[in-house]
Protein backbone atom coordinates (compact mmCIF):
# COMPACT_ATOMS: atom_id res chain seq x y z
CA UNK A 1 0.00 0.00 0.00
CA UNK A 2 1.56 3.30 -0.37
CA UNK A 3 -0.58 7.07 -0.72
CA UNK A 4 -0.64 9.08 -4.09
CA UNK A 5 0.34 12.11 -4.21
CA UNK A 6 -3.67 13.53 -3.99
CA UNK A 7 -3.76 11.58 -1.23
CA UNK A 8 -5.74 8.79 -2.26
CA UNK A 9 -4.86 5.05 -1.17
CA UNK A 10 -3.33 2.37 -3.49
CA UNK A 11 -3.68 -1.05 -3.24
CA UNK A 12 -2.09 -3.88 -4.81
CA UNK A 13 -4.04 -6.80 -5.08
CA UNK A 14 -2.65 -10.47 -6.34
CA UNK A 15 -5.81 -12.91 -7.78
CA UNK A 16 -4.51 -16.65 -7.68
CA UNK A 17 -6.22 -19.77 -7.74
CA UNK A 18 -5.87 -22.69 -10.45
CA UNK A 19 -6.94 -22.34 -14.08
CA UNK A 20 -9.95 -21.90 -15.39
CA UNK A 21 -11.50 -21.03 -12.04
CA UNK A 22 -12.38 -17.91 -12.90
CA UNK A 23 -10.22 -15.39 -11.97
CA UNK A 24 -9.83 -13.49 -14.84
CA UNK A 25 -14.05 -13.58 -15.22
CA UNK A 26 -13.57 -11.98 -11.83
CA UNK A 27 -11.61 -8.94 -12.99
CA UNK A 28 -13.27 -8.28 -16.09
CA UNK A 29 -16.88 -8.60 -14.13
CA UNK A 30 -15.42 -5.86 -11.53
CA UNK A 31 -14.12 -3.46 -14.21
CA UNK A 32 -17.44 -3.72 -15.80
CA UNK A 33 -16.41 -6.12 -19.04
CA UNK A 34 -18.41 -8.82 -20.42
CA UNK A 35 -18.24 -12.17 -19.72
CA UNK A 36 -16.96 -14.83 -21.81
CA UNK A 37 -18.01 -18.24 -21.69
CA UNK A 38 -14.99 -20.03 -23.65
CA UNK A 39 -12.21 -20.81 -21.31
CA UNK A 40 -8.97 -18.57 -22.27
CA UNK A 41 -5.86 -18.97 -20.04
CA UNK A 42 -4.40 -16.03 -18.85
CA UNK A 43 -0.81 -16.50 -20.34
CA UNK A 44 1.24 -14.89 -17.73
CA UNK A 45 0.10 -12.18 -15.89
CA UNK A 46 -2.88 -9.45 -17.03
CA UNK A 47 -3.15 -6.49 -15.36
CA UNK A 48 -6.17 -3.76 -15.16
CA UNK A 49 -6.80 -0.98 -12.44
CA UNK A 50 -9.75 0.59 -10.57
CA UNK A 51 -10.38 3.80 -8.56
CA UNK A 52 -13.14 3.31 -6.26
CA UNK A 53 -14.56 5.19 -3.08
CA UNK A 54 -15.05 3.09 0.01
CA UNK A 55 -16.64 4.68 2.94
CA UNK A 56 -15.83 7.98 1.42
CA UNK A 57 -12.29 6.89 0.97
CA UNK A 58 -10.70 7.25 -2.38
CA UNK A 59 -8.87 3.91 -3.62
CA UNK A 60 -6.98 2.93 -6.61
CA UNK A 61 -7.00 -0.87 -6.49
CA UNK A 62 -3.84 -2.32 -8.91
CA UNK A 63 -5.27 -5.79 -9.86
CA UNK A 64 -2.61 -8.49 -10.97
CA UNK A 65 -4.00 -11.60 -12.56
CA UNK A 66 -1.51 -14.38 -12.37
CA UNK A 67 -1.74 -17.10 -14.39
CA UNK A 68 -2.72 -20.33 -12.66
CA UNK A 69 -1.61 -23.11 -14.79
CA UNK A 70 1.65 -25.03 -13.92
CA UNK A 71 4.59 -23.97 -15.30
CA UNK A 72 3.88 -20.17 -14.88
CA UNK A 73 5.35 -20.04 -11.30
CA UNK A 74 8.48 -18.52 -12.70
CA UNK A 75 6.74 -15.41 -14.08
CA UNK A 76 4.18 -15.43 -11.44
CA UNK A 77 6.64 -15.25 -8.30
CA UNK A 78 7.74 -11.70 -9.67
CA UNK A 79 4.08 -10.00 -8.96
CA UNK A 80 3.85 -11.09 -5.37
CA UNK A 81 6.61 -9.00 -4.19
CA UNK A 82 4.63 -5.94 -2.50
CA UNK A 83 1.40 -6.85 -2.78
CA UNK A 84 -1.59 -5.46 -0.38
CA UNK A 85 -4.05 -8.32 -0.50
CA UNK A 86 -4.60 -11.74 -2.23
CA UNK A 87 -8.23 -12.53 -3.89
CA UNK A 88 -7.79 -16.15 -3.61
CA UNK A 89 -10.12 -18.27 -5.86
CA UNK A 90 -11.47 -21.79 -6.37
CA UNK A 91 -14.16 -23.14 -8.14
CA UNK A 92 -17.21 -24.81 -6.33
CA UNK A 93 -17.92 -27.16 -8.88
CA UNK A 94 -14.13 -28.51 -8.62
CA UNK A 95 -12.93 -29.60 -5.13
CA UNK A 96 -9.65 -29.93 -6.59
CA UNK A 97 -9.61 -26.71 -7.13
CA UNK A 98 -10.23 -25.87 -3.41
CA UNK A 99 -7.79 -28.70 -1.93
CA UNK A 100 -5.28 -26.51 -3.70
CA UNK A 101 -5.61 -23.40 -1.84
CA UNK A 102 -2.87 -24.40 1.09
CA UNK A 103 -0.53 -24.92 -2.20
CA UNK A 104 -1.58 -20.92 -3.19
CA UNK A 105 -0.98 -19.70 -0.15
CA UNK A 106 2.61 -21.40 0.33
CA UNK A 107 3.70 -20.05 -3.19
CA UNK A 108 2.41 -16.22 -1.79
CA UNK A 109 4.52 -16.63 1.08
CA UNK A 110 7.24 -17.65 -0.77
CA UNK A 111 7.98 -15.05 -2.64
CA UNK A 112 5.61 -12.05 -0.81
CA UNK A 113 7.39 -13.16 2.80
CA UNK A 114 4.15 -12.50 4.39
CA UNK A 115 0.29 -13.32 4.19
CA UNK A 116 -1.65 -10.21 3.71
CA UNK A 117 -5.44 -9.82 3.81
CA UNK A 118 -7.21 -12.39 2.02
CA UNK A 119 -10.66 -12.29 0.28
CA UNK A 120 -11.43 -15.99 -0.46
CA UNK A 121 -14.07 -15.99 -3.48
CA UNK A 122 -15.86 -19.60 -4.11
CA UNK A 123 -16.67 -18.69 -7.71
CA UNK A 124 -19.02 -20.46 -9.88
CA UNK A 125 -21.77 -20.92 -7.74
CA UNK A 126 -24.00 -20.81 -11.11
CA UNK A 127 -23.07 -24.37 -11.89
CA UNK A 128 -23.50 -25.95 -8.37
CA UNK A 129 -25.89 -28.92 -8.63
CA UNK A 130 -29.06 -29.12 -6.08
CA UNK A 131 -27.61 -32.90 -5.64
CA UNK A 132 -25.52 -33.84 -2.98
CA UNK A 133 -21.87 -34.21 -5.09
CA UNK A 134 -18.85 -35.18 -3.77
CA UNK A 135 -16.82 -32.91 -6.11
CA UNK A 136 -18.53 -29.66 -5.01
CA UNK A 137 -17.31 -27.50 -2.23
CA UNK A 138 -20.14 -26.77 0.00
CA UNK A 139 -20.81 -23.37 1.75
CA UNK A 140 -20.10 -24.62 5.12
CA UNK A 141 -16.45 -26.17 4.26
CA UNK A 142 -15.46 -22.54 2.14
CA UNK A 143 -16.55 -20.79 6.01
CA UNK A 144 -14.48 -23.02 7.57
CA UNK A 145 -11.45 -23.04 5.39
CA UNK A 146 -12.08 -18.93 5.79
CA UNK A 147 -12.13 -19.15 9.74
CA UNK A 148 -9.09 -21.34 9.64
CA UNK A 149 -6.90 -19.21 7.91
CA UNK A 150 -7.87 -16.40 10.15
CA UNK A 151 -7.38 -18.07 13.40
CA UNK A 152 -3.93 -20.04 12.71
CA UNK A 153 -2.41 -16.90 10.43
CA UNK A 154 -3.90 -14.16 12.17
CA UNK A 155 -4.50 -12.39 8.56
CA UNK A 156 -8.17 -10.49 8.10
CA UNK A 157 -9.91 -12.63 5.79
CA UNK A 158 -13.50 -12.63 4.16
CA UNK A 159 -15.26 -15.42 2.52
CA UNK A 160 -18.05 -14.79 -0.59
CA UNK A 161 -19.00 -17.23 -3.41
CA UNK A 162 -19.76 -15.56 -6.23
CA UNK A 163 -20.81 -16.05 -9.87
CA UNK A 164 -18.48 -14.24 -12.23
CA UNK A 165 -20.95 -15.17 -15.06
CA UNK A 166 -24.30 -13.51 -12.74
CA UNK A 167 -21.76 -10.91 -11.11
CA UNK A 168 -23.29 -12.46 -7.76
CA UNK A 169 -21.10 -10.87 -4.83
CA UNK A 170 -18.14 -9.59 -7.53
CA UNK A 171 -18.67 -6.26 -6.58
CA UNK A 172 -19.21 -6.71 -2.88
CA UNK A 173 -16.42 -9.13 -2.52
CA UNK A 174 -13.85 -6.09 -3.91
CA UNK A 175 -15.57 -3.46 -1.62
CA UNK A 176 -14.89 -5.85 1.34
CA UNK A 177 -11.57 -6.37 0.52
CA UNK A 178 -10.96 -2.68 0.41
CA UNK A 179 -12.81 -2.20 3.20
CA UNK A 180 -10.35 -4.38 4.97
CA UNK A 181 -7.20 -2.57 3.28
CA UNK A 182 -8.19 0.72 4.58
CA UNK A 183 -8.85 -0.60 7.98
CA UNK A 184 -5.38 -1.97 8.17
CA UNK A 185 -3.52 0.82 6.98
CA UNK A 186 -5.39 3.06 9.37
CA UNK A 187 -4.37 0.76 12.01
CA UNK A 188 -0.33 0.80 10.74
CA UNK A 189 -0.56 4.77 10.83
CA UNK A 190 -1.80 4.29 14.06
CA UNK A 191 0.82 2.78 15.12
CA UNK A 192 3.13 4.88 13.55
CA UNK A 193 1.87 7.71 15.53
């Protein structure tokens, strides 16, 4: 996080997760972009920004989408470095996709040296089945996957599943997140003072 020169907040803000979870559906939903329904990997990193007001708090969030497929890790561990938050992302439809999170988080503190705060999104919540599957991450496990990565790494964390094809909770899951930002640097300048 550092302040602009008008005083405004930035914030950078790392979205990892597998493949084809939805990520960069995420980010284009939040800027205001049209979804796509064919599956195109993010080759890389993609990068887009936002200005937003937050309880009357001007905010430019700096959005890095890293590329989740294997074999990216070398250009991915480059973005890390600095970053304010992590948007961390699984799909509900794909429990592999949510055993993998522990795996994100590792490569994060890898290279960031710390865990900052976390929105965990449970994204595609458009495709979950009314049947009981065994391959679908359930609401209950996503809160307690949420409320054990706040208790054992003491990092503010919220937890929303969202649709980036509906835009369910895209919007609200980036105002929480800043919402969190802002009350963590207010409590570093407090303690600063």
């Amino acid at each position: 996080m550092s302040p602009t020169s008008s005083g405004e907040l930035m914030f950078k803000v790392v979205l990892l997760g597998d493949g084809a979870v939805g990520k960069t559906s995420i980010r284009r939903n939040y800027l205001g972009k049209g979804f796509i329904s064919s599956h195109i990997a993010t080759i890389g990193v993609d990068f887009a920004q936002k200005y937003v007001s937050v309880d009357s708090q001007t905010v430019r969030l700096v959005i890095w989408d890293l590329a989740g497929q294997t074999g990216f890790e070398r250009v991915r561990k480059h973005y890390y470095n600095g970053c304010s938050a992590l948007i961390l992302v699984y799909s509900v439809i794909d429990r592999e996709t949510f055993d993998n999170l522990t795996w994100w988080l590792v490569e994060a503190f890898k290279y960031n040296q710390t865990i900052p705060p976390t929105a965990i999104l449970a994204n595609k919540i458009d495709l979950r089945s009314s049947e009981n599957n065994n391959h679908e991450v359930s609401t209950e496990e996503g809160l307690q996957f949420r409320d054990m990565f706040k208790s054992r790494l003491e990092v503010p964390a919220v937890f929303l599943e969202t649709s980036a094809k509906t835009g369910e909770n895209i919007q609200e899951a980036f105002t929480e997140l800043t919402r969190l930002l802002i009350e963590e640097d207010k409590k570093r300048k407090m303690k600063r003072a």
